[in-house]
N, C-alpha and C. Protein backbone atom coordinates (compact mmCIF):
# COMPACT_ATOMS: atom_id res chain seq x y z
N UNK A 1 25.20 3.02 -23.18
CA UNK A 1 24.66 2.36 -22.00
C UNK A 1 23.73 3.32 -21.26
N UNK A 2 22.59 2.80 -20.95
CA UNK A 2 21.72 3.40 -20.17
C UNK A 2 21.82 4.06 -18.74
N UNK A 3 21.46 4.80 -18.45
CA UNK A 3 21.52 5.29 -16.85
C UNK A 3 20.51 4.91 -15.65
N UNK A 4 19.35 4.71 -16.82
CA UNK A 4 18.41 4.22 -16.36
C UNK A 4 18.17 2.49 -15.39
N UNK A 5 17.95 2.05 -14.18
CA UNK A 5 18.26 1.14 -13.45
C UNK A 5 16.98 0.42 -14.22
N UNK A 6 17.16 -0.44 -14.37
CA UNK A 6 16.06 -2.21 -15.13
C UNK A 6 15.07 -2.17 -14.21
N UNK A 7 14.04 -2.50 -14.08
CA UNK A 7 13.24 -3.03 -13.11
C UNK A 7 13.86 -4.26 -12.19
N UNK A 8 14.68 -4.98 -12.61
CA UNK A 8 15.47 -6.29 -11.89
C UNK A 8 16.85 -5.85 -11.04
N UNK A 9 16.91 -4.70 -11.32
CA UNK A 9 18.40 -3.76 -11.27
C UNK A 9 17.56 -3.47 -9.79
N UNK A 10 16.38 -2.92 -9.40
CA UNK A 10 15.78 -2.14 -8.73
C UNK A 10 15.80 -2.88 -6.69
N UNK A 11 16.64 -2.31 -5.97
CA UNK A 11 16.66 -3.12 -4.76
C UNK A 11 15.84 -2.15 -4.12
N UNK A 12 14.93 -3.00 -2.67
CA UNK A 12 14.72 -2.53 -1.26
C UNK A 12 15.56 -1.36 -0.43
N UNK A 13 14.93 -0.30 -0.17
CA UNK A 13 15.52 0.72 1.13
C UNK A 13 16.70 0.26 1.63
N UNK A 14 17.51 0.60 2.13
CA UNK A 14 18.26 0.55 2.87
C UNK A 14 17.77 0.14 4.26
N UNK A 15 18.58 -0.80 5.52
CA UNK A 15 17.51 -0.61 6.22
C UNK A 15 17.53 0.64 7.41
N UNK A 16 18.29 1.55 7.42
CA UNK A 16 18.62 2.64 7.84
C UNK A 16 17.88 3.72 7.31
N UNK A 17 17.09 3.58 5.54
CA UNK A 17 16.44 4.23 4.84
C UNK A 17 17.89 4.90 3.89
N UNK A 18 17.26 5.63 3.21
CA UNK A 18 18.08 6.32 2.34
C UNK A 18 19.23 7.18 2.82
N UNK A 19 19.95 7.83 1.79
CA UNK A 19 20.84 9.50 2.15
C UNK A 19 19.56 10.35 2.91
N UNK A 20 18.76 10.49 2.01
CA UNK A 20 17.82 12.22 2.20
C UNK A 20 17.46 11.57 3.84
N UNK A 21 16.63 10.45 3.79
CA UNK A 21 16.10 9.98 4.93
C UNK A 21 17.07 10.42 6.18
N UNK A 22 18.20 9.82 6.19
CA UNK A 22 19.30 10.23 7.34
C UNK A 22 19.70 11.35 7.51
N UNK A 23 20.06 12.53 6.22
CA UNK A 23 20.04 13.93 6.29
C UNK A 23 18.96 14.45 7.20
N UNK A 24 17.85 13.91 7.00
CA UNK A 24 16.69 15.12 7.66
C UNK A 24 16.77 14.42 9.14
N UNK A 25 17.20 13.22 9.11
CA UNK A 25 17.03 12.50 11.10
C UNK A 25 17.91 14.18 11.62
N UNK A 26 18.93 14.06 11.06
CA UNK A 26 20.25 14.90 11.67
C UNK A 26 19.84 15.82 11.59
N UNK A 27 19.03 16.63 11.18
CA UNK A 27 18.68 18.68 10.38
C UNK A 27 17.59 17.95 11.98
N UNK A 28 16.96 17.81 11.42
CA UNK A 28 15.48 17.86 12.50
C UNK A 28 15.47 16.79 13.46
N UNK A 29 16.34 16.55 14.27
CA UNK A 29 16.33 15.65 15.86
C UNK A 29 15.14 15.26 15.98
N UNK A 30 14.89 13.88 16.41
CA UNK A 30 13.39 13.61 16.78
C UNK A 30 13.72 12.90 18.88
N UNK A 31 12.48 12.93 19.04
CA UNK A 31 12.91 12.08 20.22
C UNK A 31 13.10 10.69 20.39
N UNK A 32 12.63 10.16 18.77
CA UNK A 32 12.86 8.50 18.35
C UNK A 32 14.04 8.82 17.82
N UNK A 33 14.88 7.77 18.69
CA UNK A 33 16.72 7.26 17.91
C UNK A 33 16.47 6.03 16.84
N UNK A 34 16.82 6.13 16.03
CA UNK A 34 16.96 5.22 15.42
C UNK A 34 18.11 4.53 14.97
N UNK A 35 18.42 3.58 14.52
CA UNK A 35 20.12 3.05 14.78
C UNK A 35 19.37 1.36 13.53
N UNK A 36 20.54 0.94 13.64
CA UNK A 36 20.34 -0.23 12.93
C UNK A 36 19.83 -1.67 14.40
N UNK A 37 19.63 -1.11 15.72
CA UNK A 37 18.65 -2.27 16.02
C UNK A 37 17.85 -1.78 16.19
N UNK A 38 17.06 -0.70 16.62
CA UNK A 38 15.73 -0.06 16.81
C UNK A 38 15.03 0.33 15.62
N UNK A 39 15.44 0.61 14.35
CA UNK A 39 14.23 0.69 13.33
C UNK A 39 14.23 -0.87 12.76
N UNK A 40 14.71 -1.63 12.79
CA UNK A 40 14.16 -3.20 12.47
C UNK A 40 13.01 -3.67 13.10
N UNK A 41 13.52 -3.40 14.09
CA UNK A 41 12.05 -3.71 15.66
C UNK A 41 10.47 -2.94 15.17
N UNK A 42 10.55 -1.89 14.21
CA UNK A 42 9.69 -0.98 13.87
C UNK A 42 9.47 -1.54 12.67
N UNK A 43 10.06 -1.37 11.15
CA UNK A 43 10.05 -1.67 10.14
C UNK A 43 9.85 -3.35 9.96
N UNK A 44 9.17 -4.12 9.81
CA UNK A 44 9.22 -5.66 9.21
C UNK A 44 9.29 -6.03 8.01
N UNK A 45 9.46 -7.08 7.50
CA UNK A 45 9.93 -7.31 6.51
C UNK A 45 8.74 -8.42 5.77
N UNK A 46 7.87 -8.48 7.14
CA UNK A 46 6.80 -9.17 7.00
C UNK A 46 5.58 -8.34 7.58
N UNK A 47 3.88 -9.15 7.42
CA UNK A 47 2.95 -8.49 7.73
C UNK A 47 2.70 -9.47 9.02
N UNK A 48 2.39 -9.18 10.14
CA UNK A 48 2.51 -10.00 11.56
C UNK A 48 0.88 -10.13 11.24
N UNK A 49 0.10 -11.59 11.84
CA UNK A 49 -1.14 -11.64 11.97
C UNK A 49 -2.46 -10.44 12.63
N UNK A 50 -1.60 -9.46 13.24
CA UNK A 50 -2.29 -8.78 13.81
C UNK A 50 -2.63 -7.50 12.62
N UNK A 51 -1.58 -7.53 12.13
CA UNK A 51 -1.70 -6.60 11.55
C UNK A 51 -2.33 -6.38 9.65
N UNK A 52 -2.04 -7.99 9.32
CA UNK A 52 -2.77 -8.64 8.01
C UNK A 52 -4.44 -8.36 8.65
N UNK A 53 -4.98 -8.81 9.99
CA UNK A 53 -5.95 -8.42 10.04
C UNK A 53 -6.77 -6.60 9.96
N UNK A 54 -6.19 -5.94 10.26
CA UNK A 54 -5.98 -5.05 10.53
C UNK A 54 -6.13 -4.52 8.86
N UNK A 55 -5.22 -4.69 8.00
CA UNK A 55 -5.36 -4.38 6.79
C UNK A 55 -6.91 -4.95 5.79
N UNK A 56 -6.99 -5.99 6.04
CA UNK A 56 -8.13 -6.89 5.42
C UNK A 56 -9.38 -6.08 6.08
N UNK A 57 -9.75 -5.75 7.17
CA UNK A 57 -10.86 -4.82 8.08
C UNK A 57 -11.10 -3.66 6.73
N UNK A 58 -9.95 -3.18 6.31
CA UNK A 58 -10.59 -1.43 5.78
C UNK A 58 -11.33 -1.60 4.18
N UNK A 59 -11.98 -0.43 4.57
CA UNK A 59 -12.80 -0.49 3.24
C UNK A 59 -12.13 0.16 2.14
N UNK A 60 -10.99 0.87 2.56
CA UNK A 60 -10.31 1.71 1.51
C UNK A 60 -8.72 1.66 2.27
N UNK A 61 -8.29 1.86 0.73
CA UNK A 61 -6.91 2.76 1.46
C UNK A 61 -5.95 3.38 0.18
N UNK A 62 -5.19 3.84 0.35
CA UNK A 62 -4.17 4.58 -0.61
C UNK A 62 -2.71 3.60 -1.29
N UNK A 63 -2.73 4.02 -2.60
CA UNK A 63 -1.47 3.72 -2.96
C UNK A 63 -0.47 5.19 -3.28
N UNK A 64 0.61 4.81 -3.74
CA UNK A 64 1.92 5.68 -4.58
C UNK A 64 2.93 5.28 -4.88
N UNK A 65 2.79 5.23 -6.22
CA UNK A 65 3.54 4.93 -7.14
C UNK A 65 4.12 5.77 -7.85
N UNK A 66 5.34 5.47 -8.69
CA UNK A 66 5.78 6.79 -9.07
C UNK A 66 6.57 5.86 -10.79
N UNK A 67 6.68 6.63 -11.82
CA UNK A 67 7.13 6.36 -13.01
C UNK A 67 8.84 5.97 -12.97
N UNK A 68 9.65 5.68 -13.91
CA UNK A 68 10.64 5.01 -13.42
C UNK A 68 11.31 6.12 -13.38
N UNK A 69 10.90 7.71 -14.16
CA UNK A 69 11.95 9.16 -14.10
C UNK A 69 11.51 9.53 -12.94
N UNK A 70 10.81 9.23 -12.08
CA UNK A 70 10.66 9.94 -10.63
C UNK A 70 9.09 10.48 -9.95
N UNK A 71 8.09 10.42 -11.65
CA UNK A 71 7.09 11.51 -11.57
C UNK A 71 5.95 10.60 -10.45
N UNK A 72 5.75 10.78 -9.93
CA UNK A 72 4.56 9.85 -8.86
C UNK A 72 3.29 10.46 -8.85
N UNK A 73 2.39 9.30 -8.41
CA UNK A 73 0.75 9.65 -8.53
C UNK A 73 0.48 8.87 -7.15
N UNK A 74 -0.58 9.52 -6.51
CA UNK A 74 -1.42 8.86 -5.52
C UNK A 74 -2.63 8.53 -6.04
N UNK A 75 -3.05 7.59 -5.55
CA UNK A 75 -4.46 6.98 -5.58
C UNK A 75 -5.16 6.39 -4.95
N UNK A 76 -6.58 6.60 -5.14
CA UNK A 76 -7.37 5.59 -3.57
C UNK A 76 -7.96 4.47 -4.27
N UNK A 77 -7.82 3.56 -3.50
CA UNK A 77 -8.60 2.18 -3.75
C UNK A 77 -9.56 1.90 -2.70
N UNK A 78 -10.81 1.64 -3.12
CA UNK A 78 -11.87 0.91 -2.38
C UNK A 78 -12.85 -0.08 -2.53
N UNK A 79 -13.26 -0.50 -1.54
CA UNK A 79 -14.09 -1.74 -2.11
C UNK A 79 -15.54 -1.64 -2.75
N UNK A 80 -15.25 -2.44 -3.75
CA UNK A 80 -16.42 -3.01 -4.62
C UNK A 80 -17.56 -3.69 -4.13
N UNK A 81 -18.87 -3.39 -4.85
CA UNK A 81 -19.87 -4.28 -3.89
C UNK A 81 -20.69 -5.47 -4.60
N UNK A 82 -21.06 -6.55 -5.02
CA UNK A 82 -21.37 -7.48 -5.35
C UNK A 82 -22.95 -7.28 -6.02
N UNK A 83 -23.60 -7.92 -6.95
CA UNK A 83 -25.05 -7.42 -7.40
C UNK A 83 -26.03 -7.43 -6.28
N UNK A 84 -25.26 -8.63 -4.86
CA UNK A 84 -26.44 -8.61 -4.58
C UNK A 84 -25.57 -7.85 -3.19
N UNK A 85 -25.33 -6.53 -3.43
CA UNK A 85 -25.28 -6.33 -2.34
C UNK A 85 -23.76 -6.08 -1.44
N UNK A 86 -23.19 -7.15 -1.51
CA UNK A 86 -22.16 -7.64 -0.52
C UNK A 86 -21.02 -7.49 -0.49
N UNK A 87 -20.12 -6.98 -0.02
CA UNK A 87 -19.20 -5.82 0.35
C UNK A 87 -18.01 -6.72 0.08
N UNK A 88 -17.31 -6.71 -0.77
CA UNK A 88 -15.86 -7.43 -1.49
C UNK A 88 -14.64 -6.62 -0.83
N UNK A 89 -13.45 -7.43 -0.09
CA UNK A 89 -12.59 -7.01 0.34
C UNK A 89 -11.68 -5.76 -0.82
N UNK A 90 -11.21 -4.83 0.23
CA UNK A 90 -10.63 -3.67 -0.66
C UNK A 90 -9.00 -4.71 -1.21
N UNK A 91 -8.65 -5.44 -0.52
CA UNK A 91 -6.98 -6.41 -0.42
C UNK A 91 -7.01 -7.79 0.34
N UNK A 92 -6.22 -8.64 -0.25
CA UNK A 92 -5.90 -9.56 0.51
C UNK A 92 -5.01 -9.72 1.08
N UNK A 93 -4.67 -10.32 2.25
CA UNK A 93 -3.00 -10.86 2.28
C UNK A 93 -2.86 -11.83 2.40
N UNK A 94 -2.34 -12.50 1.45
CA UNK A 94 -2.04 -14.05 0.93
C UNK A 94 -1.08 -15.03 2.18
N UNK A 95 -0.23 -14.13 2.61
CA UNK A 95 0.88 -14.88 3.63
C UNK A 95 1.40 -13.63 4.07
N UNK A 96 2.54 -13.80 4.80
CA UNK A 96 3.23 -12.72 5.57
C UNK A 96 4.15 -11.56 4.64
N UNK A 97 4.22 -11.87 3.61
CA UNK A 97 5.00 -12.02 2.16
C UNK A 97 3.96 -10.94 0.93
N UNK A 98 3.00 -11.01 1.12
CA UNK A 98 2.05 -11.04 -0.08
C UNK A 98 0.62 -10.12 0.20
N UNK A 99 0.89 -9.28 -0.67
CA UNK A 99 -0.78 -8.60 -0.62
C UNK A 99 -1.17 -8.54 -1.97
N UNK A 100 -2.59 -8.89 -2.07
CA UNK A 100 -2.83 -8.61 -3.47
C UNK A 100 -4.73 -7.57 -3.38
N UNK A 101 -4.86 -7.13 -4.46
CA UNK A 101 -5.90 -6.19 -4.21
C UNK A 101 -6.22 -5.85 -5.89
N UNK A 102 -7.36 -5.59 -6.37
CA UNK A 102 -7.61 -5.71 -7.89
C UNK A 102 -7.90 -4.27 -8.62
N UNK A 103 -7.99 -4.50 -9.52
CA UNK A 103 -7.45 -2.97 -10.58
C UNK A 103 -9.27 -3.30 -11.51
N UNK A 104 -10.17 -2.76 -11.07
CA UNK A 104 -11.34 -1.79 -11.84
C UNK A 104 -11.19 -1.06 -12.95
N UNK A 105 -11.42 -1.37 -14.08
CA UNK A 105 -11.95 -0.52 -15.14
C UNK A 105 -12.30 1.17 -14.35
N UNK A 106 -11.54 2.35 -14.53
CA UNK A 106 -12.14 3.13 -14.30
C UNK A 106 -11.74 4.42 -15.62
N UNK A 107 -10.77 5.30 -15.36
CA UNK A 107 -10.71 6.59 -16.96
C UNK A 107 -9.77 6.39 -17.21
N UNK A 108 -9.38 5.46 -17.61
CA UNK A 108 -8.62 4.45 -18.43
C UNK A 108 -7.20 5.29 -18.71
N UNK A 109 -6.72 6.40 -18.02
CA UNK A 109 -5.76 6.77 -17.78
C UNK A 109 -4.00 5.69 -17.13
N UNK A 110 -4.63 4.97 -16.69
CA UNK A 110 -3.64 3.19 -16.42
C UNK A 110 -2.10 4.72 -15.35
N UNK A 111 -2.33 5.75 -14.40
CA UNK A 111 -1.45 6.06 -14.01
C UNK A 111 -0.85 5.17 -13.31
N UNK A 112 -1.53 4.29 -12.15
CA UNK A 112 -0.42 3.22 -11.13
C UNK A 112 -0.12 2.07 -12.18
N UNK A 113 -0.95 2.02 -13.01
CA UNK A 113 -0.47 0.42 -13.44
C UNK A 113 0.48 0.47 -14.51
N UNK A 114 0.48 1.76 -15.03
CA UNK A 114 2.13 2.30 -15.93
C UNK A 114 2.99 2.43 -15.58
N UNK A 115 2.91 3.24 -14.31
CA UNK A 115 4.15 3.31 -13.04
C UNK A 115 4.49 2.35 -12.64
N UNK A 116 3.55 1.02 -12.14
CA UNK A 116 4.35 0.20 -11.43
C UNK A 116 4.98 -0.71 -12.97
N UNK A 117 4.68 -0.75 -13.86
CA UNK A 117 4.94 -1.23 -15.07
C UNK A 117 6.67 -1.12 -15.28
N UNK A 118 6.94 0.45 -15.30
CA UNK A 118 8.31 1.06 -15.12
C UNK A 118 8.86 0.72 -13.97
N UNK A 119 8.10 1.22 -12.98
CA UNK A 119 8.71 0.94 -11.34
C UNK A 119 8.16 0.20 -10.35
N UNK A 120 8.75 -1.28 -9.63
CA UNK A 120 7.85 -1.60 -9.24
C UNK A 120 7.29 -1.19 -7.95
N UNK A 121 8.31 -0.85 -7.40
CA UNK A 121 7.86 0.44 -5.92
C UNK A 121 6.16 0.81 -5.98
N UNK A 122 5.87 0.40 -4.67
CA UNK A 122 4.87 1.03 -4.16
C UNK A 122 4.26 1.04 -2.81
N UNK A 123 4.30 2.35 -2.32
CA UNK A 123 3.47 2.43 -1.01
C UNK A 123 1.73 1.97 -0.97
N UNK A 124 1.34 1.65 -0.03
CA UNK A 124 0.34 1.42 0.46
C UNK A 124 -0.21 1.96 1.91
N UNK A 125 -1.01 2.80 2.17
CA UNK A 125 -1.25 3.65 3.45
C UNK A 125 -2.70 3.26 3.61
N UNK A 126 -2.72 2.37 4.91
CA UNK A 126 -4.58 1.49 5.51
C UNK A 126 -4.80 2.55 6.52
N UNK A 127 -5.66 3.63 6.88
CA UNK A 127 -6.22 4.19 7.75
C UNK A 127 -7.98 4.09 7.73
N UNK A 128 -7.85 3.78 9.23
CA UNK A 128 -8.72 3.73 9.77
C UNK A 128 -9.22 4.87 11.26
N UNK A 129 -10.41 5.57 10.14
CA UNK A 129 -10.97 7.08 10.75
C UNK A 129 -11.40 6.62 12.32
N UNK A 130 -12.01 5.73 12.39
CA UNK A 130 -12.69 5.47 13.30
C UNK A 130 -12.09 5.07 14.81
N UNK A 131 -11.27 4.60 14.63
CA UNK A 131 -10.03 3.91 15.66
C UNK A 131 -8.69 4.79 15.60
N UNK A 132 -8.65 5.61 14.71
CA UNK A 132 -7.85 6.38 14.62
C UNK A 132 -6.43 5.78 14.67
N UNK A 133 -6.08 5.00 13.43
CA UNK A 133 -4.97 3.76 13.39
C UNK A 133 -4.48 3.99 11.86
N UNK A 134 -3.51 3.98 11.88
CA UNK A 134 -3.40 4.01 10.02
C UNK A 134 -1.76 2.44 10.41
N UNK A 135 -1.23 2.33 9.25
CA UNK A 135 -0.08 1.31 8.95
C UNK A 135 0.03 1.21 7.64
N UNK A 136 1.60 1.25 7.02
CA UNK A 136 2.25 1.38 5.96
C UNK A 136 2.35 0.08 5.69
N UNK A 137 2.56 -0.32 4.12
CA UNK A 137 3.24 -1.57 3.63
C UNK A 137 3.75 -0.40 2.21
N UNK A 138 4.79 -1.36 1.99
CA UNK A 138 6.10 -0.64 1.19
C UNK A 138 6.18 -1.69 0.27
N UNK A 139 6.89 -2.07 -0.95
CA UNK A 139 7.32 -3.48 -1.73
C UNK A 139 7.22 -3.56 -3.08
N UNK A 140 6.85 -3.97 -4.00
CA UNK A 140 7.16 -4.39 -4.95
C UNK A 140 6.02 -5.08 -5.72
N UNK A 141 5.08 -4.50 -7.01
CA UNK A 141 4.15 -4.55 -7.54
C UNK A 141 4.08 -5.40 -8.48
N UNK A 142 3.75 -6.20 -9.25
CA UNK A 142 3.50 -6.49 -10.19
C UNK A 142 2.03 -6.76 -10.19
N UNK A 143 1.89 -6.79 -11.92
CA UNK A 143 0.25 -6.75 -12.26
C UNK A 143 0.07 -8.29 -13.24
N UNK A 144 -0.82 -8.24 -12.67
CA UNK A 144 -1.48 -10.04 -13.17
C UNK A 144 -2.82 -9.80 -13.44
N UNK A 145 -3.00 -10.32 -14.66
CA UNK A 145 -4.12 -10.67 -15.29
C UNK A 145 -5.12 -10.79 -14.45
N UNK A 146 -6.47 -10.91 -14.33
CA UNK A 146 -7.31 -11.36 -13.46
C UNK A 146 -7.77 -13.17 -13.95
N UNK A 147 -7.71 -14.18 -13.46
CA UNK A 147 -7.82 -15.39 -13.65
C UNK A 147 -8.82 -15.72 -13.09
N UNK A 148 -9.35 -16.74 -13.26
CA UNK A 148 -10.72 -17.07 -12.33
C UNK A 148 -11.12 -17.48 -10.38
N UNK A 149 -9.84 -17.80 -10.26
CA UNK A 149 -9.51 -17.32 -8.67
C UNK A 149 -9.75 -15.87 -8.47
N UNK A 150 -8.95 -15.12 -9.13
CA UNK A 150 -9.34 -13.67 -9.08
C UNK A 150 -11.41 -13.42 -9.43
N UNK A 151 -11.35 -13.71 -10.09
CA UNK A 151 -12.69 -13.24 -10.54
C UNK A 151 -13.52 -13.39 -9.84
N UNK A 152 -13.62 -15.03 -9.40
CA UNK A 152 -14.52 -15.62 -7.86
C UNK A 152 -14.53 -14.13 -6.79
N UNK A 153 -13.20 -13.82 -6.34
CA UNK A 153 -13.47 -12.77 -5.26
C UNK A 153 -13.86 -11.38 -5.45
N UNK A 154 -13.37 -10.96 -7.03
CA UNK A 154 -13.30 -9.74 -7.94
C UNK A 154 -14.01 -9.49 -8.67
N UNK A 155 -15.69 -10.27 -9.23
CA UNK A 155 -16.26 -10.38 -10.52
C UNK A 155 -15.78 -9.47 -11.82
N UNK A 156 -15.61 -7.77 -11.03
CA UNK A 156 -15.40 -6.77 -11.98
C UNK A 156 -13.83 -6.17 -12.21
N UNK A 157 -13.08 -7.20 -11.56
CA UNK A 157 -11.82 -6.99 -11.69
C UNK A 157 -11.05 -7.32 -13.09
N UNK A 158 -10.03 -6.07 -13.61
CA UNK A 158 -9.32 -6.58 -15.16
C UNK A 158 -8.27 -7.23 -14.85
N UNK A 159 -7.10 -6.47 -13.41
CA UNK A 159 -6.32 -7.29 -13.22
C UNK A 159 -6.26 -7.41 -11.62
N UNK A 160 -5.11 -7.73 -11.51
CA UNK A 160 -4.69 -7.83 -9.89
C UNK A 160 -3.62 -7.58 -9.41
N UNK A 161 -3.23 -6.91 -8.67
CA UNK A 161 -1.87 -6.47 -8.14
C UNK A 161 -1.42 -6.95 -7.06
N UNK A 162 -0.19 -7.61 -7.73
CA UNK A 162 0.74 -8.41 -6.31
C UNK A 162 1.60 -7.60 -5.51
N UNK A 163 1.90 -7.57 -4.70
CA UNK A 163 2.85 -6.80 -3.66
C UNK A 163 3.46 -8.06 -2.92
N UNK A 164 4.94 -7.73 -3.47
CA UNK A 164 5.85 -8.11 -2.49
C UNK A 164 6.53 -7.51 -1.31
N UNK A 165 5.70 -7.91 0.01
CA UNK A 165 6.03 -6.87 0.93
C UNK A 165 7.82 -6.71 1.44
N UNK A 166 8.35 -5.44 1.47
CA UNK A 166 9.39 -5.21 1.45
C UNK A 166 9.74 -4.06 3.15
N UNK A 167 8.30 -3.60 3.59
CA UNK A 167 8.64 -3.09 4.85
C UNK A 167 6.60 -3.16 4.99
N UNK A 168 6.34 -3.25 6.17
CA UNK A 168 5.21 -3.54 7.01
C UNK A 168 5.50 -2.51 8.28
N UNK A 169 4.77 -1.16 8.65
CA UNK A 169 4.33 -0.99 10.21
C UNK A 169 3.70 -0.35 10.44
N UNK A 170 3.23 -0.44 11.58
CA UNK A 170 2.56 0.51 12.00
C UNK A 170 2.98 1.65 12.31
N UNK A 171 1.89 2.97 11.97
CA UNK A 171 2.31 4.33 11.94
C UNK A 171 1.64 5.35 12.87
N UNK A 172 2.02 6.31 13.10
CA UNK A 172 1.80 7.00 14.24
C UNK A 172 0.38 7.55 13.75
N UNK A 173 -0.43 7.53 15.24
CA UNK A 173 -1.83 8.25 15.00
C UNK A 173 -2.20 9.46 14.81
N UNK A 174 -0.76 9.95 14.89
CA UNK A 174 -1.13 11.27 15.12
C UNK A 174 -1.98 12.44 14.41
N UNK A 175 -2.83 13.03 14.49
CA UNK A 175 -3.36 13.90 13.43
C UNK A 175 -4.60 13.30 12.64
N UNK A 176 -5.09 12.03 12.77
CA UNK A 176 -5.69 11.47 12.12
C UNK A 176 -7.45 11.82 12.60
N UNK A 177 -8.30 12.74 11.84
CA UNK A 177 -9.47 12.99 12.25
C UNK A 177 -9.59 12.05 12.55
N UNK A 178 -10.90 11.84 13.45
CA UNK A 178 -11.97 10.53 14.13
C UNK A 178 -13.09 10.78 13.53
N UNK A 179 -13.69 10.00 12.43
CA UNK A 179 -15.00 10.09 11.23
C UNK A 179 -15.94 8.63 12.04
N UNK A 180 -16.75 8.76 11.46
CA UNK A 180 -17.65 7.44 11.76
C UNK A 180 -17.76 6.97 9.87
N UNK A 181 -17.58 6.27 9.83
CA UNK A 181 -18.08 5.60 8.42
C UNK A 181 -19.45 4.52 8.29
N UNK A 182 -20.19 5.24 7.47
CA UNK A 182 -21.23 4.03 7.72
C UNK A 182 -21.55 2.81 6.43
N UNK A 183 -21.34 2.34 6.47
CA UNK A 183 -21.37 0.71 5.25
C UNK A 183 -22.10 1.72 4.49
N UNK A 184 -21.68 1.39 2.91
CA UNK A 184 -22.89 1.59 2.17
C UNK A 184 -23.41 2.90 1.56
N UNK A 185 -22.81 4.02 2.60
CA UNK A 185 -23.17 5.56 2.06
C UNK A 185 -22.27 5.78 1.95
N UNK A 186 -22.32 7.49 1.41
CA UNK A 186 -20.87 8.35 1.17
C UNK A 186 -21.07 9.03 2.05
N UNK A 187 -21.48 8.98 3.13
CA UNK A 187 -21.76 10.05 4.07
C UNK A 187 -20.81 9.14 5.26
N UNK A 188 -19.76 11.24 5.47
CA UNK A 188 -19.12 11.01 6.47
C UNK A 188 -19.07 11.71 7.46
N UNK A 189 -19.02 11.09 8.85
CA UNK A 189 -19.11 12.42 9.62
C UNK A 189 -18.08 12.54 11.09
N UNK A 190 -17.90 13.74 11.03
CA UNK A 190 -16.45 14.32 12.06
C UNK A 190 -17.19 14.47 13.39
């Protein structure tokens, strides 16, 4: 018998968070208490309208994923631009429930889409330089073909990645340079 947990075997955080998570509250005191009614109020289980908008706005943002033995990769995703021009959302969010965002042909290395393959865990981190705002979504990946719904919004998309959102919030500003981003260039400035 295996030791290894199934992908179906695989549950949501705790909502307290993990062991390690609660070890370090206790080693390193913060001035946020957290308890089982005050991180609910923080953590959602959904994406609130304010904040689906909020995600749909950025032109980029980060994933992490990690293999089902533990090994994890980060990666950035950003948006694609159309022949003629026109600036294709980096994600969607389908409902309160649901984000989806598409997978580019790039060095065909497949690190998130092997990982989430094994594991479906994955973070998602939306910051925004400019407003100096970032917000987490947490949940559960799977990868889908690209279909012609997909394609309409994706032309150059192979597949598409579903997220079942499993925690939604907003995250502290702290530390976050203030850049200006301008449409269109790679030029950034502090």
């Amino acid at each position: 018998m295996s030791d290894k947990k199934g992908i179906t075997d695989i549950i949501p955080d705790p909502v307290l968070g993990n062991e390690g998570e609660k070890q370090m509250r206790k080693q390193f005191p913060s001035r946020y208490q957290w308890d089982e009614h005050t991180l609910p109020g923080m953590l959602r289980s959904t994406i609130p309208r304010g904040l689906a908008k909020f995600i749909e706005e950025q032109a980029f943002f980060f994933i992490a994923t990690s293999s089902s033995d533990g090994h994890c990769d980060a990666s950035f995703r950003g948006r694609e631009f159309s022949v003629d021009g026109e600036s294709q959302p980096a994600c969607l969010v389908i409902n309160e429930k649901t984000i989806i965002f598409p997978d580019f042909s790039g060095n065909g290395l497949y690190n998130s889409l092997g990982n989430i393959l094994t594991n479906p865990h994955i973070g998602m981190l939306f910051i925004d330089f400019q407003r100096q705002r970032r917000a987490r979504v947490n949940g559960r990946a799977t990868i889908r073909k690209a279909d012609t719904a997909i394609l309409e919004i994706w032309p150059m998309a192979q597949a598409v990645i579903e997220v079942e959102v499993e925690q939604a919030y907003g995250n502290c500003p702290a530390r976050i340079p203030r850049m200006l981003f301008i449409e269109g260039s790679d030029d950034v400035f502090f």
